[in-house]
C-alpha atoms as a PDB file:
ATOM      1  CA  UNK A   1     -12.949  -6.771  -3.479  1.00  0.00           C
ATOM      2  CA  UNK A   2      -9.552  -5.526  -3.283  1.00  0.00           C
ATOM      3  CA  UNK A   3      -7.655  -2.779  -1.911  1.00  0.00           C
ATOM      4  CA  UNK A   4      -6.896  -1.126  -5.362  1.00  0.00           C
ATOM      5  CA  UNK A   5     -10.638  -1.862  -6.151  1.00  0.00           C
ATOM      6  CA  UNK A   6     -11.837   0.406  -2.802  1.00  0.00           C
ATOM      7  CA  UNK A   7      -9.443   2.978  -3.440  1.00  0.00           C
ATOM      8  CA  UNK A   8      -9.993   3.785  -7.211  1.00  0.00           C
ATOM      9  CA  UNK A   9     -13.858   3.626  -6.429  1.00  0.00           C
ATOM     10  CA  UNK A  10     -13.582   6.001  -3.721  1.00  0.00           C
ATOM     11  CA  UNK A  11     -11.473   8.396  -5.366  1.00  0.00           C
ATOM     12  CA  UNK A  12     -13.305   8.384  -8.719  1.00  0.00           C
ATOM     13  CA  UNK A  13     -16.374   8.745  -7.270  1.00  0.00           C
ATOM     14  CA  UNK A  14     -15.481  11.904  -5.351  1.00  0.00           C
ATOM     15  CA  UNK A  15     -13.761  13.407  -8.059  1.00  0.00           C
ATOM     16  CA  UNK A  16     -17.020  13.331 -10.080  1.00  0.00           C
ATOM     17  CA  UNK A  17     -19.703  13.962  -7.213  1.00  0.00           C
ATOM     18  CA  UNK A  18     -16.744  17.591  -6.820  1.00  0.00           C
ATOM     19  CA  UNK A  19     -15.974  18.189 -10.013  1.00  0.00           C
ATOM     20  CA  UNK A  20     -12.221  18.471  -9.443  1.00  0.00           C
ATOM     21  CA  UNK A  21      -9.203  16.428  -9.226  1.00  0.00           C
ATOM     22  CA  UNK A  22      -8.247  14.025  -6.570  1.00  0.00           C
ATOM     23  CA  UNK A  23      -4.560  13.409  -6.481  1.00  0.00           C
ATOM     24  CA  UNK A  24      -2.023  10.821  -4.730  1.00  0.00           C
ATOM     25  CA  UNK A  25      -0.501  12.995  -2.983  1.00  0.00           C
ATOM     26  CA  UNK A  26       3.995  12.843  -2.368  1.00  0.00           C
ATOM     27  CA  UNK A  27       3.643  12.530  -6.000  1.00  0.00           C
ATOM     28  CA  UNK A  28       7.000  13.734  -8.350  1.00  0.00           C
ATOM     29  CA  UNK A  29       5.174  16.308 -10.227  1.00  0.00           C
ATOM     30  CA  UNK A  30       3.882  19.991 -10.917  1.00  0.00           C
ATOM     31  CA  UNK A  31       1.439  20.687  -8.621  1.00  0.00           C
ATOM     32  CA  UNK A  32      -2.114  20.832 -10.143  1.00  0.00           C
ATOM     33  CA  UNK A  33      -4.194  23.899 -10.810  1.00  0.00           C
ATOM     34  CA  UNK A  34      -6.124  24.973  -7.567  1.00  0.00           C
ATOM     35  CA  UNK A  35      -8.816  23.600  -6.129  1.00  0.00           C
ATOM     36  CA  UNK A  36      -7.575  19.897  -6.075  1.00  0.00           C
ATOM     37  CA  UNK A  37      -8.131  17.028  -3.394  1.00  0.00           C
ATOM     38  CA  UNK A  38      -4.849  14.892  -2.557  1.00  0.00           C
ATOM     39  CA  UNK A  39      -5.256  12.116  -0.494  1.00  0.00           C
ATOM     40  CA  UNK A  40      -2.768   9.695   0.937  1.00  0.00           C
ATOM     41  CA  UNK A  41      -3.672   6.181   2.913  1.00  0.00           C
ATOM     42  CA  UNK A  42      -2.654   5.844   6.180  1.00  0.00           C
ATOM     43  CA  UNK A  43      -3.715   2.227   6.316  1.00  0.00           C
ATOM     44  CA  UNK A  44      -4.577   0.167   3.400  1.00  0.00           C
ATOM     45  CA  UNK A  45      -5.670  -2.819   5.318  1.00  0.00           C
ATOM     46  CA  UNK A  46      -7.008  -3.022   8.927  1.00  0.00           C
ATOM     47  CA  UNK A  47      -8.277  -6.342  10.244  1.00  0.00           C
ATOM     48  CA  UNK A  48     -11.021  -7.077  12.811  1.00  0.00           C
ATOM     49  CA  UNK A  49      -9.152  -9.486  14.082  1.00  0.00           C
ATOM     50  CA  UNK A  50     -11.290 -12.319  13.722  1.00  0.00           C
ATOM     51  CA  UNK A  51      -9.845 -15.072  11.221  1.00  0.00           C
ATOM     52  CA  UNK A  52     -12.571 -14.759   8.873  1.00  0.00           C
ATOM     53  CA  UNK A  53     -15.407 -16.976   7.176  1.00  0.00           C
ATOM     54  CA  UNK A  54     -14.442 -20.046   5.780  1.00  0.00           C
ATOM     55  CA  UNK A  55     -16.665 -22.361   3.481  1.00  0.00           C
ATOM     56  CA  UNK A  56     -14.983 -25.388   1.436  1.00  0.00           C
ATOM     57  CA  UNK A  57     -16.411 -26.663  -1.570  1.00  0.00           C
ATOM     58  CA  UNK A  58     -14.756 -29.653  -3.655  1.00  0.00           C
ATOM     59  CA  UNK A  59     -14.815 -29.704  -7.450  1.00  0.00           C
ATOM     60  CA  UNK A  60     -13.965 -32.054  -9.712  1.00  0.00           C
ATOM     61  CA  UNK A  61     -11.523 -31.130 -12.404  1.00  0.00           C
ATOM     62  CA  UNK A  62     -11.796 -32.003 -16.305  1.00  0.00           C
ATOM     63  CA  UNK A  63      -9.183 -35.492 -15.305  1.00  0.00           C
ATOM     64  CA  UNK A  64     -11.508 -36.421 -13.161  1.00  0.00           C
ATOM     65  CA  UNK A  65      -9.289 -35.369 -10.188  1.00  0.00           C
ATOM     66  CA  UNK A  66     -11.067 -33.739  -7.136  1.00  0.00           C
ATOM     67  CA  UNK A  67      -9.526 -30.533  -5.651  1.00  0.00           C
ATOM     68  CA  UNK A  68     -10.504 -28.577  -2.140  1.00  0.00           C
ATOM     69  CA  UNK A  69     -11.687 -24.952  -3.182  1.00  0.00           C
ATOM     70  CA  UNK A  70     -10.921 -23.076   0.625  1.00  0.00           C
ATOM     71  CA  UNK A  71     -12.835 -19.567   0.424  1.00  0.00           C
ATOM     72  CA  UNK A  72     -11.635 -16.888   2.758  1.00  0.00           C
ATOM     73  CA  UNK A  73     -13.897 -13.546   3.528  1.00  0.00           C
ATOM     74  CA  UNK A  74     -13.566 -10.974   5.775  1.00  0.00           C
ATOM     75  CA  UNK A  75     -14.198  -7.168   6.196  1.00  0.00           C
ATOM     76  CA  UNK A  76     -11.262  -5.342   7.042  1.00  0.00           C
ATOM     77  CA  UNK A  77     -11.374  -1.497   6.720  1.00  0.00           C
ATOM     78  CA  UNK A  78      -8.806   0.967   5.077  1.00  0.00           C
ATOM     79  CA  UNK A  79      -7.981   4.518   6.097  1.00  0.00           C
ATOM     80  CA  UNK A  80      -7.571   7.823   3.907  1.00  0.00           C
ATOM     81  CA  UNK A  81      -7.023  11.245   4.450  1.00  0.00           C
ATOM     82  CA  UNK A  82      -7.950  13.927   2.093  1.00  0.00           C
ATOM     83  CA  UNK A  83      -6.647  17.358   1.972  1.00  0.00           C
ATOM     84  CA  UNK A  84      -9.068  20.136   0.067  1.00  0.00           C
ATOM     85  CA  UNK A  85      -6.174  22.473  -1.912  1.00  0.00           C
ATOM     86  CA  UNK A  86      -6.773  25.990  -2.595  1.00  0.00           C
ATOM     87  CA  UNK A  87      -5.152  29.338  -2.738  1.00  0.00           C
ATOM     88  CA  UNK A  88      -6.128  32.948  -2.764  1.00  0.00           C
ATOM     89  CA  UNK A  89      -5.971  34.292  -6.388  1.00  0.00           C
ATOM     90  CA  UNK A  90      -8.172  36.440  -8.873  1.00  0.00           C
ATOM     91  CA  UNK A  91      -9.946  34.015 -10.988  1.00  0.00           C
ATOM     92  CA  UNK A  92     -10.989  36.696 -14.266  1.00  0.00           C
ATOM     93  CA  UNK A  93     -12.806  39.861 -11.962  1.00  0.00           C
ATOM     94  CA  UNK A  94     -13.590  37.597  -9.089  1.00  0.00           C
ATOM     95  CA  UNK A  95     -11.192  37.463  -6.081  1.00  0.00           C
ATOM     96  CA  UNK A  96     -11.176  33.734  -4.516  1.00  0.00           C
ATOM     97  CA  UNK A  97      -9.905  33.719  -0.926  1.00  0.00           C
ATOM     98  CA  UNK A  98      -8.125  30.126  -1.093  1.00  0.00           C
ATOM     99  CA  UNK A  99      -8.962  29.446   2.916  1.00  0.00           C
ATOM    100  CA  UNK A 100     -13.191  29.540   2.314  1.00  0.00           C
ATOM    101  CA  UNK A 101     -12.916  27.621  -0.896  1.00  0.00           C
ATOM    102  CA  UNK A 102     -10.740  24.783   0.809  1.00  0.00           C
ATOM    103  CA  UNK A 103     -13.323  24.941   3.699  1.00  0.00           C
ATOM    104  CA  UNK A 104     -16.232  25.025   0.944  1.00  0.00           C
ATOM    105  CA  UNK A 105     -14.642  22.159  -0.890  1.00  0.00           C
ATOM    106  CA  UNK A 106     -14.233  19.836   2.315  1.00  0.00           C
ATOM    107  CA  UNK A 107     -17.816  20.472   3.843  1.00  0.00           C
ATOM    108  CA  UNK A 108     -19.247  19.022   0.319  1.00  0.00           C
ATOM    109  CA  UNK A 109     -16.854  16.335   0.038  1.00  0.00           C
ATOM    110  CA  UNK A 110     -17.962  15.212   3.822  1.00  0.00           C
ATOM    111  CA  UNK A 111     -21.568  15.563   2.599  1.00  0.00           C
ATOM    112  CA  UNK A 112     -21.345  13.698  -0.658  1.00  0.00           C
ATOM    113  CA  UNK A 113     -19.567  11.100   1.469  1.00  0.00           C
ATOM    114  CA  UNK A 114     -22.001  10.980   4.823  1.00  0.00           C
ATOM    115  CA  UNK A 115     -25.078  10.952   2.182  1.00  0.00           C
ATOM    116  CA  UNK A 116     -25.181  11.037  -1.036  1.00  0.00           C
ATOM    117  CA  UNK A 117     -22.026   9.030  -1.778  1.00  0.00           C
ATOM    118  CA  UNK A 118     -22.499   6.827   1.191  1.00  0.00           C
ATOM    119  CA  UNK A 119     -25.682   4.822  -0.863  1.00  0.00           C
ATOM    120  CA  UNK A 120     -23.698   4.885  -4.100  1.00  0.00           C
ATOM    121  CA  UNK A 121     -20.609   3.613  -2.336  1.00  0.00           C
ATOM    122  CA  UNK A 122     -22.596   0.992  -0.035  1.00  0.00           C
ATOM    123  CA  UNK A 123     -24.012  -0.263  -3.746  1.00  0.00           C
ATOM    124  CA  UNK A 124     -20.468  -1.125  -5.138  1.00  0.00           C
ATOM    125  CA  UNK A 125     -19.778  -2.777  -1.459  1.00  0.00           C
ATOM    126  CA  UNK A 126     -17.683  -0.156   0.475  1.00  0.00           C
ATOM    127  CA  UNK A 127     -19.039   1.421   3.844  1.00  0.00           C
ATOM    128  CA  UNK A 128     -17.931   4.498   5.157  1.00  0.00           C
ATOM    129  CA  UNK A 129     -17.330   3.457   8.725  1.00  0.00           C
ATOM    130  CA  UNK A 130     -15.966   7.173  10.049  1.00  0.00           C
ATOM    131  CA  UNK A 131     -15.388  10.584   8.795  1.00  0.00           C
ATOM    132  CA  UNK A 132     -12.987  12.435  11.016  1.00  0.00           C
ATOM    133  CA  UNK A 133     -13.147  16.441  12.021  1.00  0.00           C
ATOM    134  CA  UNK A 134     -11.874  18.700  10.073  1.00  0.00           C
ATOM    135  CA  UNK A 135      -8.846  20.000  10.466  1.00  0.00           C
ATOM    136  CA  UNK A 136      -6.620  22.849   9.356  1.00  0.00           C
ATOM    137  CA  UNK A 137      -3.648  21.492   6.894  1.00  0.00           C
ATOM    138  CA  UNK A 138      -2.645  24.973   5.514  1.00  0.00           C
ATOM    139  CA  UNK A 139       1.304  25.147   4.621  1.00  0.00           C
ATOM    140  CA  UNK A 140       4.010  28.298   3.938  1.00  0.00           C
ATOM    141  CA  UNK A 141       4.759  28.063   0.738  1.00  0.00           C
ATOM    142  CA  UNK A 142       7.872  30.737   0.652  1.00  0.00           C
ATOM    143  CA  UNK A 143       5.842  33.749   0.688  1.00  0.00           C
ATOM    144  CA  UNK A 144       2.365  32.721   0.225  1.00  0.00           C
ATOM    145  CA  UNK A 145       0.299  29.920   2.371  1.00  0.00           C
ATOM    146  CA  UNK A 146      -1.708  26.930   0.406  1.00  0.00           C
ATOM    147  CA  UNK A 147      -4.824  27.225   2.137  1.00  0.00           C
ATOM    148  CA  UNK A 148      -5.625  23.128   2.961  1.00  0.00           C
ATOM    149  CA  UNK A 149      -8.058  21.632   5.012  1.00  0.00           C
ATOM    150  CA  UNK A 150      -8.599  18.047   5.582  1.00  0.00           C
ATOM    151  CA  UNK A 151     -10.283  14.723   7.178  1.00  0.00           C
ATOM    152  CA  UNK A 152      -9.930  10.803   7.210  1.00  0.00           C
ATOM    153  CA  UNK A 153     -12.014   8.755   6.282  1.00  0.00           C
ATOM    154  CA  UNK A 154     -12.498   4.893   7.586  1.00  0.00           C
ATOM    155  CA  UNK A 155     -14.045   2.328   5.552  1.00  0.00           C
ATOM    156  CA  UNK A 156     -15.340  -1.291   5.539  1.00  0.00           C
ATOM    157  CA  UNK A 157     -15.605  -3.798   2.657  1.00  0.00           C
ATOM    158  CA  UNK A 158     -15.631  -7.342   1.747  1.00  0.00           C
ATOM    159  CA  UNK A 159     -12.422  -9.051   0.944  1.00  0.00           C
ATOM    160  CA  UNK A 160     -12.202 -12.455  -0.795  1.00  0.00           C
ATOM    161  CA  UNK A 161      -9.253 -15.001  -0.530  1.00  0.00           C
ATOM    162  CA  UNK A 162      -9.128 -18.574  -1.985  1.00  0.00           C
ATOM    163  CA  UNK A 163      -6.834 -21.177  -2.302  1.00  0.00           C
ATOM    164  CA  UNK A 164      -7.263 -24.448  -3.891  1.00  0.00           C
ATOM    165  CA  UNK A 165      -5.847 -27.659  -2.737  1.00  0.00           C
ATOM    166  CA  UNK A 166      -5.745 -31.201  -4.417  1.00  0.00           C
ATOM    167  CA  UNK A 167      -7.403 -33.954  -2.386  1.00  0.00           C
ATOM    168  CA  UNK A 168      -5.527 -37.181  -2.076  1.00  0.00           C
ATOM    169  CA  UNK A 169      -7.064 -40.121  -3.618  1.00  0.00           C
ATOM    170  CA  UNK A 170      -5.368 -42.951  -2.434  1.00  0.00           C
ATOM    171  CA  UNK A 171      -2.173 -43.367   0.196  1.00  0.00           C
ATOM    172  CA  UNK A 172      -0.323 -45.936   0.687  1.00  0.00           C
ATOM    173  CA  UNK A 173       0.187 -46.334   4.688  1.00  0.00           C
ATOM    174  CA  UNK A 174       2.080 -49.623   4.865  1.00  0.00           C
ATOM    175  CA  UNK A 175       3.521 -52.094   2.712  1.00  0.00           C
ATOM    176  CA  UNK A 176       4.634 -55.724   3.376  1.00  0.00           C
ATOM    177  CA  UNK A 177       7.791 -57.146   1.504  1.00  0.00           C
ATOM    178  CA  UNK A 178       7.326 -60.095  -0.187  1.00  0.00           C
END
C-alpha cells in the first residue's frame, strides 16, 4: 500500500462516516462552507527502524532468462492532523454557536475513528495506532474567530517495495591466450 493509498482512504472514509468535507488544508482557494475538516500531514512516512522483510523468488522470463524478484515489506506509520471548522452563524431560525459544533464534529470524528472506522479501516489494511487530545485550534479572523478544534492521528500499514534483478548465467573468470 502506498502513502497516497492511506491517505485518500482515510480521508474519504471520514468524509462519508461525517457527512462533510475534508479538505487539504494551505490550499489556494475560497474557504469552504462551514462545518468542514482540513487536515494536513505532519509525517507521511515514519519507519520502525527495522530494515524490513525480505523474501526472493526467481522467475524465469518468456527468453528463457532467469531474473531475482527482491520483495521488500514493512509497516511504517504516517501522521495527520485534523482540524473540525465551524463558525457561529444563523443557519434559517436556528442559531449555531460555531465553538460546540467544532467540538461536536471532532468527538464523532474520534469515535468513528477509535470504533467504527477503526474495523473498516483495519479491513482495507490501515491501523489507527494513536489518536491525540483534543485541542483548541480556534483563529481571529479580523473581527470574528473560526471556531477549530483538532487532533492527530498515527497510523500503521503495510508497505511493499520490489526490485528485480537479472541473474548471471555464465562469467567468464579467466582466460588463457593461445
Amino acid at each position: 500500500m502506498t502513502f497516497l493509498e492511506v491517505r485518500n482512504t482515510l480521508v474519504s472514509s471520514l468524509a462519508v462516516a461525517l457527512g462533510i468535507p475534508v479538505l487539504l488544508s494551505d490550499q489556494v482557494q475560497p474557504e469552504a462552507e462551514v462545518p468542514f475538516i482540513v487536515y494536513s500531514i505532519t509525517a507521511p512516512y515514519a519507519s520502525t527502524g527495522e530494515l524490513g522483510d525480505h523474501t526472493q523468488t526467481v522467475i524465469e522470463d518468456e527468453d528463457g532468462t532467469e531474473a531475482l524478484i527482491d520483495n521488500r515489506r514493512e509497516q511504517p506509520s504516517a501522521t495527520f492532523s485534523f482540524t473540525a471548522c465551524s463558525e457561529n452563524r444563523w443557519d434559517g431560525e436556528e442559531y449555531i454557536y460555531g465553538d460546540d459544533e467544532a467540538q461536536s464534529i471532532t468527538e464523532k470524528a474520534i469515535g468513528y475513528l477509535l470504533q467504527g472506522g477503526y474495523n473498516d479501516l483495519s479491513n482495507k489494511g490501515i491501523v489507527v495506532a494513536e489518536v491525540t487530545n483534543v485541542g483548541n485550534r480556534t483563529t481571529l479572523i479580523i473581527d470574528e474567530a473560526a471556531r477549530r478544534y483538532g487532533f492527530d492521528v498515527r497510523v500503521r500499514y503495510t508497505k511493499d517495495d520490489q526490485r528485480r534483478d537479472d541473474i548471471l548465467q555464465s562469467v567468464v573468470t579467466k582466460e588463457e591466450k593461445e
